[in-house]
Protein backbone atom coordinates (compact mmCIF):
# COMPACT_ATOMS: atom_id res chain seq x y z
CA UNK A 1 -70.73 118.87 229.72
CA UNK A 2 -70.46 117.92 226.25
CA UNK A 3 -74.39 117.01 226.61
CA UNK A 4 -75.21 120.92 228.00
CA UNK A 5 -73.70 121.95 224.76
CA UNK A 6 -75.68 119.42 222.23
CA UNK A 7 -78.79 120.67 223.69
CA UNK A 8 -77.71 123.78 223.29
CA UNK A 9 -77.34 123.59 219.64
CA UNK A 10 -79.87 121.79 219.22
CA UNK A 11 -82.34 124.36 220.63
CA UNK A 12 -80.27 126.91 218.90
CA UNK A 13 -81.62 124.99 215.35
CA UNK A 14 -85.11 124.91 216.43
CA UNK A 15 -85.47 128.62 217.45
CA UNK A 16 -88.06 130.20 215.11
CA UNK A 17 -89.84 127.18 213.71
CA UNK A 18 -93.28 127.64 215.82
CA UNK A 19 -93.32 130.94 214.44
CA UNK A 20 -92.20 129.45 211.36
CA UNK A 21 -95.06 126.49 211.70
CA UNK A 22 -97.83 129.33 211.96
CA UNK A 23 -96.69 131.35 209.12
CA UNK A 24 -96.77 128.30 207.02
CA UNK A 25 -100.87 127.08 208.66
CA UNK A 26 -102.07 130.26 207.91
CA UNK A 27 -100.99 130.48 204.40
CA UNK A 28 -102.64 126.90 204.44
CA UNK A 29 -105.56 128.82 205.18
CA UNK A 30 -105.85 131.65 202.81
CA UNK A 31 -104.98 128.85 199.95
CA UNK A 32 -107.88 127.15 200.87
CA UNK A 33 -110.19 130.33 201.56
CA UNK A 34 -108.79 131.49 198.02
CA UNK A 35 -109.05 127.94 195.94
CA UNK A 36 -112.73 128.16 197.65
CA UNK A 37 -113.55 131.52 196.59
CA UNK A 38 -112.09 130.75 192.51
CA UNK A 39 -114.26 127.57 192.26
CA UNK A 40 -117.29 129.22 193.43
CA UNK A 41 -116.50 131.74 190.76
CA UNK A 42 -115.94 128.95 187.94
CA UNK A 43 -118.96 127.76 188.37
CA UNK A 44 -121.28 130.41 188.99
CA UNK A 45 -119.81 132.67 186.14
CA UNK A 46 -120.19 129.28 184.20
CA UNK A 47 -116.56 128.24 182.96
CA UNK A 48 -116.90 125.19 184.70
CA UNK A 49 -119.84 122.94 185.62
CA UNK A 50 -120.70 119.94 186.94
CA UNK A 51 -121.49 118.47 183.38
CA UNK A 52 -117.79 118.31 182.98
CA UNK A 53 -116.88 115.97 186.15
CA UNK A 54 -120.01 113.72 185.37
CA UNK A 55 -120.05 113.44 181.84
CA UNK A 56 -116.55 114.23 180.69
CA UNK A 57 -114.33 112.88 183.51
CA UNK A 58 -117.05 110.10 183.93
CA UNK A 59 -117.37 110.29 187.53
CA UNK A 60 -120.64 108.89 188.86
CA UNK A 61 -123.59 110.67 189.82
CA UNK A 62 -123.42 109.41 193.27
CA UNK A 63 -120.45 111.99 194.13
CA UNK A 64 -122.00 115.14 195.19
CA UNK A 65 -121.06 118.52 194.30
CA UNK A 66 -119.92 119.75 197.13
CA UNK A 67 -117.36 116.80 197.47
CA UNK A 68 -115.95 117.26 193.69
CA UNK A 69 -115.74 121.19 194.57
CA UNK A 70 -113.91 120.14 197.79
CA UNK A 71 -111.76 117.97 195.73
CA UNK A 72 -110.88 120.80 193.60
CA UNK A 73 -110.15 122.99 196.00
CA UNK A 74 -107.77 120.41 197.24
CA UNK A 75 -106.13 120.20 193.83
CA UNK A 76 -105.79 123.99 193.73
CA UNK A 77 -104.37 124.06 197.18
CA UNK A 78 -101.53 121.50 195.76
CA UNK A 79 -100.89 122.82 192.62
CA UNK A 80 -99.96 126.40 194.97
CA UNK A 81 -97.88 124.72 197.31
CA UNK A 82 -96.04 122.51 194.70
CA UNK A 83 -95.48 125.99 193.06
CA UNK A 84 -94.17 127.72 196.41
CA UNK A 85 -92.41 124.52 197.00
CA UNK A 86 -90.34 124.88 193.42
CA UNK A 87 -89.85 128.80 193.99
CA UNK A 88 -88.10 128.40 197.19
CA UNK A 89 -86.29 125.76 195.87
CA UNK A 90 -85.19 128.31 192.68
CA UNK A 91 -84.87 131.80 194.82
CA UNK A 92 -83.28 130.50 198.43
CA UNK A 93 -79.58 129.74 198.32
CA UNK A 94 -80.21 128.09 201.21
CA UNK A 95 -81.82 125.66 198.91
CA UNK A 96 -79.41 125.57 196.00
CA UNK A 97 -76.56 124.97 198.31
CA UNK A 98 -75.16 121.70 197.38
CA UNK A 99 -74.25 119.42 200.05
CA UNK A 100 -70.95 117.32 200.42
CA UNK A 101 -68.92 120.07 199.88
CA UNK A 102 -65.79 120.82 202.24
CA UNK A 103 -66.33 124.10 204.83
CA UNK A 104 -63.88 125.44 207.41
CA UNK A 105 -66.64 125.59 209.64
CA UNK A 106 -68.59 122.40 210.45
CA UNK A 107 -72.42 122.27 210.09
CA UNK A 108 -72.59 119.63 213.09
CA UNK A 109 -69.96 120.42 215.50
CA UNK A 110 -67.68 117.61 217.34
CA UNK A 111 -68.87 117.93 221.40
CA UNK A 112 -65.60 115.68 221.95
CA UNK A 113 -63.81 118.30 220.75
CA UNK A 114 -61.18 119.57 223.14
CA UNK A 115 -62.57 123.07 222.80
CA UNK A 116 -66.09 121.86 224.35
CA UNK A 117 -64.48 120.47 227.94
């Protein structure tokens, strides 16, 4: 019986996270299309060029450009999620909710509980 119930719960705790899982891919996606999209603009509007990976940042000449612009893009991509990482972190209280304290209600209940047979 006490298994029924565990299951239960435990479904109960994963409801929502596919949708969840999605939501999070496809901002994945626009990240990337967007980190793409500002690099291309660096360099073609000239802020940023090559010159500065290969002379400045001494990375060979063997590297291509489209690998250091993927790289960046990576970076970018990073830098975004680190920052929505630290914002949910600051705005959830789901987040800022510190853990050991004392509830009435129990955040894993006891299936051996009496209440449960």
């Amino acid at each position: 019986m006490w298994i029924d119930k565990k299951r239960q719960v435990e479904a109960e705790q994963r409801k929502g996270l596919s949708s969840r899982t999605i939501v999070s891919v496809g901002v994945l996606v626009i990240g990337f299309v967007g980190a793409y999209l500002l690099t291309g603009w660096l360099f073609s509007s000239g802020t940023m060029s090559m010159d500065l990976f290969y002379t400045d940042l001494s990375i060979p000449a063997t590297v291509s450009e489209t690998t250091l612009r993927l790289g960046l893009v990576l970076l970018i991509v990073i830098a975004l999620q680190f920052m929505a990482i630290m914002g949910f972190a600051l705005a959830n209280p789901e987040a800022r909710k510190r853990s050991g304290h004392p509830t009435a209600i129990a955040q894993n209940p006891d299936f051996y509980d009496s209440q449960y047979n």
